[in-house]
Protein backbone atom coordinates (compact mmCIF):
# COMPACT_ATOMS: atom_id res chain seq x y z
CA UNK A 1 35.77 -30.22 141.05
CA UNK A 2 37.50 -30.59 137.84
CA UNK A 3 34.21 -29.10 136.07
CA UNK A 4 34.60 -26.23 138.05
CA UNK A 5 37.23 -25.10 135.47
CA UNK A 6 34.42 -24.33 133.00
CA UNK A 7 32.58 -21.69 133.99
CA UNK A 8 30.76 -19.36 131.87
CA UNK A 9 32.90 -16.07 132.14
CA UNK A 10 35.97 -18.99 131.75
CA UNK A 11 34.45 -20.28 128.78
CA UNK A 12 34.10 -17.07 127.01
CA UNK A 13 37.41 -16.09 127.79
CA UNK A 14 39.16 -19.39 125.84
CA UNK A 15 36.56 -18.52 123.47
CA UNK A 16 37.84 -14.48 122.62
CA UNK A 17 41.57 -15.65 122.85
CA UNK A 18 40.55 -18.50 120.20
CA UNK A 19 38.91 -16.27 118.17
CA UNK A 20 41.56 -13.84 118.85
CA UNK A 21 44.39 -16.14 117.56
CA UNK A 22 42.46 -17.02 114.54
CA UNK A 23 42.24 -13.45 113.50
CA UNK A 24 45.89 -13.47 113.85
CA UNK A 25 45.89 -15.80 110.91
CA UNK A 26 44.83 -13.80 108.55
CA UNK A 27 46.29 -10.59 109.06
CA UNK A 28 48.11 -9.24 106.76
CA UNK A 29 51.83 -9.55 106.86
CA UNK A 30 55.35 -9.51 104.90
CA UNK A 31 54.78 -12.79 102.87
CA UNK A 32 51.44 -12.97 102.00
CA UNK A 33 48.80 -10.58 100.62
CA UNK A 34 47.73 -8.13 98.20
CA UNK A 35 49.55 -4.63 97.02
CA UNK A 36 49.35 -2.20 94.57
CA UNK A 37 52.40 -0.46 93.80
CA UNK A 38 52.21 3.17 92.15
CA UNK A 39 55.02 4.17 89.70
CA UNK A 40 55.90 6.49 86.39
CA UNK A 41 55.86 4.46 83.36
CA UNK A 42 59.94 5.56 83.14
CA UNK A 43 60.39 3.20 85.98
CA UNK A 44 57.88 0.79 85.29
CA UNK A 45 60.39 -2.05 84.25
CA UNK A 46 62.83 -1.86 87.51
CA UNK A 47 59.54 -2.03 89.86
CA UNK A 48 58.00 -5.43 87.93
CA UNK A 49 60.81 -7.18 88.04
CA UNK A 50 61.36 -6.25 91.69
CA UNK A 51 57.78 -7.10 92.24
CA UNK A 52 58.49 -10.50 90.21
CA UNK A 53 61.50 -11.28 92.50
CA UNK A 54 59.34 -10.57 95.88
CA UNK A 55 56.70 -13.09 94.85
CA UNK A 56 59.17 -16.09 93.61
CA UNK A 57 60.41 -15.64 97.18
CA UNK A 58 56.99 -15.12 98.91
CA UNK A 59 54.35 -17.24 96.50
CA UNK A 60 51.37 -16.10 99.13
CA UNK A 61 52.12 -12.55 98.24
CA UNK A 62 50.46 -10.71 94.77
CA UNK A 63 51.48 -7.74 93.87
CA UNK A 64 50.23 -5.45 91.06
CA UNK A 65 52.26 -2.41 89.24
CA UNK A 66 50.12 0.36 88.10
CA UNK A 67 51.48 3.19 86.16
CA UNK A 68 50.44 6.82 87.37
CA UNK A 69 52.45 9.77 87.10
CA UNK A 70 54.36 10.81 90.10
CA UNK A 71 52.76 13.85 91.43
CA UNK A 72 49.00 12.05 91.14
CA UNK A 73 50.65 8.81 93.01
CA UNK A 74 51.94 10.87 95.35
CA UNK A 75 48.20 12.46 96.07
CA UNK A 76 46.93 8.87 96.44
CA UNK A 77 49.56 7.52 98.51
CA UNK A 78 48.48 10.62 101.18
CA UNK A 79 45.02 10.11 100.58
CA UNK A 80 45.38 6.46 101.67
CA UNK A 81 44.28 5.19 98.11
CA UNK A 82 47.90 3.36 97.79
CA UNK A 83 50.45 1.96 100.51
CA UNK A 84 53.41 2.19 98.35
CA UNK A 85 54.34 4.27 95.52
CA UNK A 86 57.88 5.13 93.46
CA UNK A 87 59.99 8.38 93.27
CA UNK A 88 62.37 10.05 91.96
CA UNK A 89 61.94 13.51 92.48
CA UNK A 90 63.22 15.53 95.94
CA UNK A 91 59.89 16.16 97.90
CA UNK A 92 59.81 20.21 99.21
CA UNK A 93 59.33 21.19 102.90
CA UNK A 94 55.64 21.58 102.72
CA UNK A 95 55.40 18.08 100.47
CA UNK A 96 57.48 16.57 103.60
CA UNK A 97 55.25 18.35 106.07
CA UNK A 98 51.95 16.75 104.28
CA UNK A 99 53.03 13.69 104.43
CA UNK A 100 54.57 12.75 108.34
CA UNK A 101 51.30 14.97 109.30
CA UNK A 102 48.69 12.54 107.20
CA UNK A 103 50.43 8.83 108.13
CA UNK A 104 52.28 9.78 111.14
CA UNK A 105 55.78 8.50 110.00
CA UNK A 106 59.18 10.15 109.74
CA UNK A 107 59.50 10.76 106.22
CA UNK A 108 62.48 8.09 105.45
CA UNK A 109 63.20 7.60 101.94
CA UNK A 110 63.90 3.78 100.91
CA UNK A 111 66.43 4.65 98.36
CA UNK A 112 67.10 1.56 95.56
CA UNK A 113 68.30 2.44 92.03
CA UNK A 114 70.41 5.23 90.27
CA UNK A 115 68.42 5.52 86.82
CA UNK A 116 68.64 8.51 84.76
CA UNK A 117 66.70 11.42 82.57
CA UNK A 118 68.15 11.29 79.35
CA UNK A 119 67.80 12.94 75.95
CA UNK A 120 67.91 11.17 72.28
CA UNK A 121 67.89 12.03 68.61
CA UNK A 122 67.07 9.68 65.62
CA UNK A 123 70.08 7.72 65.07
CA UNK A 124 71.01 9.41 61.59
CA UNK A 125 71.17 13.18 63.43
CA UNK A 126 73.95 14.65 62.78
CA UNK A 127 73.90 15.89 66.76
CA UNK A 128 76.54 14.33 68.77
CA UNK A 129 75.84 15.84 72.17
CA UNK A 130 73.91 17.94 74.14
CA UNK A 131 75.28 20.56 76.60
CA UNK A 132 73.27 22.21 79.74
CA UNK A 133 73.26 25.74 78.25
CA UNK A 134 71.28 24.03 74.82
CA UNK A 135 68.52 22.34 77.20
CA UNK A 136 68.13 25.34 79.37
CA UNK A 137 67.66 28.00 76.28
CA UNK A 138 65.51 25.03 74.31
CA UNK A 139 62.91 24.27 77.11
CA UNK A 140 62.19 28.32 77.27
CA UNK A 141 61.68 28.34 73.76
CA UNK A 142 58.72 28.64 71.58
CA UNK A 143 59.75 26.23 69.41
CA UNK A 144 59.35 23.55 72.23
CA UNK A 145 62.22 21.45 70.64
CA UNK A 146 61.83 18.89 73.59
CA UNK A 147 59.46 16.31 73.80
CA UNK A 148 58.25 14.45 76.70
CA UNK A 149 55.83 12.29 78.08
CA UNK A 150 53.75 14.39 79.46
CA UNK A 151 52.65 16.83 82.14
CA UNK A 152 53.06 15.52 85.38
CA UNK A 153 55.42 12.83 84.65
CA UNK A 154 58.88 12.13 86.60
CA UNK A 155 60.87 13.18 83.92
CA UNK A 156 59.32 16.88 83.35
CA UNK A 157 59.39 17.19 86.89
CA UNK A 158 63.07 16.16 87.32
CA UNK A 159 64.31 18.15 84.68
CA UNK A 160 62.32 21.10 85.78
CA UNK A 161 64.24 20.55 89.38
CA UNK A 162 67.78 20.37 87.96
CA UNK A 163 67.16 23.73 86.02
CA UNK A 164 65.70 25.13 89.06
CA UNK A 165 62.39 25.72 87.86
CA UNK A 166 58.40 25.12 87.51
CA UNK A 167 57.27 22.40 84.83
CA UNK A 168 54.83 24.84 84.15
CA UNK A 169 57.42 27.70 83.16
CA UNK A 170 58.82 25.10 80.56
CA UNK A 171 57.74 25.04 76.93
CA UNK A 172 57.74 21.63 75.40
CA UNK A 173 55.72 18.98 73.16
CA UNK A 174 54.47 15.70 74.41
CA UNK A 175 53.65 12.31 72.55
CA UNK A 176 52.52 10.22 75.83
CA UNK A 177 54.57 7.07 76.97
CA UNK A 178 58.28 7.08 76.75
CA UNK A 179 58.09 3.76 74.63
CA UNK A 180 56.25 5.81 71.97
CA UNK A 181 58.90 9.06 71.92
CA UNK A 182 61.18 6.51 70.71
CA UNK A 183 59.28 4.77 68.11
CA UNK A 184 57.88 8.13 66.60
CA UNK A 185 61.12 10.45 66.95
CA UNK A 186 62.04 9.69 63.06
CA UNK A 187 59.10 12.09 62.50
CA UNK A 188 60.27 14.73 64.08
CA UNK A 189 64.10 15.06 62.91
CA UNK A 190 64.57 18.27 64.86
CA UNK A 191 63.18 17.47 67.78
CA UNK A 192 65.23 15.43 70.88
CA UNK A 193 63.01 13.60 72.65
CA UNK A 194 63.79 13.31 76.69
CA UNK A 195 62.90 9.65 78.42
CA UNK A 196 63.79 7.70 81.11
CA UNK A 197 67.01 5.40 81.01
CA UNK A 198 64.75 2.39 82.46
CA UNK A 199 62.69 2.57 79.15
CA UNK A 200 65.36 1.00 77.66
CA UNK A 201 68.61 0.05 79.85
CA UNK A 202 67.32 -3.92 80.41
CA UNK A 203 70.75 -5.08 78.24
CA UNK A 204 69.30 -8.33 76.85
CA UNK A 205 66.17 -7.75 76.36
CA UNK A 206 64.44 -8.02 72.90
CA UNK A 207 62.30 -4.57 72.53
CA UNK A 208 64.99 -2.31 74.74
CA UNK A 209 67.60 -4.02 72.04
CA UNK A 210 64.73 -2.39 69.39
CA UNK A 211 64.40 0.92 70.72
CA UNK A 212 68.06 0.81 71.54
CA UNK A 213 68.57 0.66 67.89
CA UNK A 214 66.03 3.78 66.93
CA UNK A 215 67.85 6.13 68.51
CA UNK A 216 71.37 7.73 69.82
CA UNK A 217 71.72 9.00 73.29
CA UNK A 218 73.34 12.19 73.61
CA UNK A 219 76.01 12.84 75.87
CA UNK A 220 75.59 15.61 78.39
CA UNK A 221 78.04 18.56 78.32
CA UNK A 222 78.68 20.06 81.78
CA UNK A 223 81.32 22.88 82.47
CA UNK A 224 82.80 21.97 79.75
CA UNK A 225 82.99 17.97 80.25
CA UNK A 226 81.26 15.47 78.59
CA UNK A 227 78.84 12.52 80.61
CA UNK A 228 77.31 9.89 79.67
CA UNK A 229 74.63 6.93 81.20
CA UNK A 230 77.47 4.47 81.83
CA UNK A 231 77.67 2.81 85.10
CA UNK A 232 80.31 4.49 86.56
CA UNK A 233 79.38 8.15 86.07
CA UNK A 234 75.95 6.74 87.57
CA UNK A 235 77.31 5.16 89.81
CA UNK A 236 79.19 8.86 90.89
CA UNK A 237 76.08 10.88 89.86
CA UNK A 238 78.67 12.88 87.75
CA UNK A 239 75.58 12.49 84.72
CA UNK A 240 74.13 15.81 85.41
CA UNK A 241 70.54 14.13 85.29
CA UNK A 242 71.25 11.07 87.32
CA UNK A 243 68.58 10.80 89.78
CA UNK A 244 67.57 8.06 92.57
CA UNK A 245 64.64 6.31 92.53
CA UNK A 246 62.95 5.47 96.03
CA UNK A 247 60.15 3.74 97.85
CA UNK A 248 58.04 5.44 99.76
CA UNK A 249 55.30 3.86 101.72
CA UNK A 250 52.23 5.24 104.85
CA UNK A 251 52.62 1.57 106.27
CA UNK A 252 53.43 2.09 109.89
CA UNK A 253 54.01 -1.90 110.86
CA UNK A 254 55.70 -4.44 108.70
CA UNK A 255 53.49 -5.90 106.74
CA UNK A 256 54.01 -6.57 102.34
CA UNK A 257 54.91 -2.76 101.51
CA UNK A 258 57.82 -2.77 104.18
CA UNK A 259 58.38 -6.73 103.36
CA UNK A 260 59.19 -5.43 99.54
CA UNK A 261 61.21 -2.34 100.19
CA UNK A 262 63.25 -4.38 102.65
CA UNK A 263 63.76 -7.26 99.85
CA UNK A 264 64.21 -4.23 97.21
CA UNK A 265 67.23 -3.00 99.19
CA UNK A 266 68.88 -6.48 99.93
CA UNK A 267 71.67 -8.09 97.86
CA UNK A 268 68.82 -10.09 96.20
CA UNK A 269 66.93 -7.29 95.08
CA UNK A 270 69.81 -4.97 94.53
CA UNK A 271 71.09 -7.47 91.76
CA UNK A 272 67.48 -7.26 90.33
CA UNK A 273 68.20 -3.90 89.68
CA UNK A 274 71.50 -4.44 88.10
CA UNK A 275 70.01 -6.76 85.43
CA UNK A 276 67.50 -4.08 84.73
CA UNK A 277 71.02 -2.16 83.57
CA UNK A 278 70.00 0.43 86.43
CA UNK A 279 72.56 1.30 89.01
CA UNK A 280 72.31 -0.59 92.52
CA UNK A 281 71.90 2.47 95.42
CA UNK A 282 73.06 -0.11 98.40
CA UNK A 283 75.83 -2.40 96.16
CA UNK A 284 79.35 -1.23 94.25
CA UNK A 285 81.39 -3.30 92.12
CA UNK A 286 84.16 -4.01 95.22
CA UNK A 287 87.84 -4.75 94.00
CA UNK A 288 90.53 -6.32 96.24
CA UNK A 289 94.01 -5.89 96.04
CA UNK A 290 95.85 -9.29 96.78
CA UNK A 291 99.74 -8.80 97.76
């Protein structure tokens, strides 16, 4: 009787839930695996060492940074060519559209760092500051005063939005990577070049402390009131060209992309981006009052 039990439809049933079980084992999931992650150069520094941070906690995992400028990681990350990609700019209605309609998701945002657009001279210029009016008349100007990184790139695009127009209306020069604006602004004395804060805000590190060194960073005048890239009018978004960097991912279960953007908006990961001199979106400096 007992070898009744192991009958041939029996047998290949333990046989499917065996093989089904190891299967299981190596599916993907939150701590171990391959990713690519897409971002902009100007925020290639927060996402490594985020990146860094996920696989000290998770060994199994590997994750790669790639640089690609934001629009053409955005293409990818709908054509299923990446899972996970960085932004900073606000996607429009028909952007928003494209994307729940080709990976099925509610478009949610996974909102981590405050970094910032901003604009530098050579550090002998005799320019102290920079107000809106001066950027607006400059980037309609034939004599493309500003120079960025390129078409395409987060920080055209960004700028573009705050002014309320299309990259492609603005006139402008480009010397590609923001890394090389800064070393080859002395050229160019009347030029300002315009780069992203992360290209340089890591506060002990050895080549941000060089670049910090090449250039000044001009203040932004605003109705009248002056703002700089400190913390605190980050922290506010009172810089006029503050903007907040985000994950966003076509991963519908939660496997490594929404394993990192859940560690990238912890405490642990939130502190990451502190040290990268960015501002944490989910942590404030907290003061108590003791009576």
């Amino acid at each position: 009787m007992r070898n009744s039990f192991f009958k041939p439809a029996v047998v290949f049933t333990v046989c499917l839930i065996l093989m089904g079980c190891k299967k299981d084992d190596k599916a993907p999931t939150y701590n171990k695996g391959d990713l690519t992650i897409l971002t902009d150069e100007s925020f290639q520094s927060v996402t490594e060492a985020l990146a860094d941070g996920y696989m000290i906690n998770y060994p199994e995992t590997h994750i790669k940074v790639e640089t690609k400028k934001e629009d053409l990681g955005f293409l990818d990350l709908l054509n299923e060519k990446a899972k996970i990609i960085v932004m900073s700019r606000n996607l429009n209605a028909e952007e928003i559209k494209s994307y729940e309609e080709r990976t099925e998701l509610k478009f949610l945002p996974a909102k981590f760092a405050a970094d910032a657009v901003v604009f530098v001279v050579p550090k002998d210029s005799p320019k102290e500051s920079i107000t809106m009016e001066e950027i607006n008349a400059g980037l309609l100007s034939d004599k493309k005063e500003f120079i960025f990184d390129g078409t395409n790139s987060s920080n055209l695009n960004f700028v573009a939005e705050k002014l309320k127009k299309q990259p492609k209306d603005l006139k402008f020069s480009i010397i590609p990577g923001n890394q090389k604006i800064i070393e080859e602004l002395g050229k160019y004395p009347d030029k300002i070049g315009v780069i992203g804060l992360n290209t340089f805000s890591r506060p002990y590190d050895k080549t941000s402390e060089k670049l910090r060194e090449m250039v000044k960073v001009l203040p932004v005048v605003a109705n009248g009131k002056s703002y700089t890239v400190d913390f605190e009018d980050l922290r506010t978004m009172k810089y006029p060209f503050t903007r907040v960097l985000y994950f966003l991912a076509n991963e519908g279960n939660f496997n490594i992309a929404n394993g990192f953007i859940r560690f990238s908006c912890t405490h642990l990961g939130q502190k990451i981006v502190q040290k990268e001199g960015l501002q944490p979106y989910n942590i404030y400096k907290r003061e108590v009052q003791m009576r």
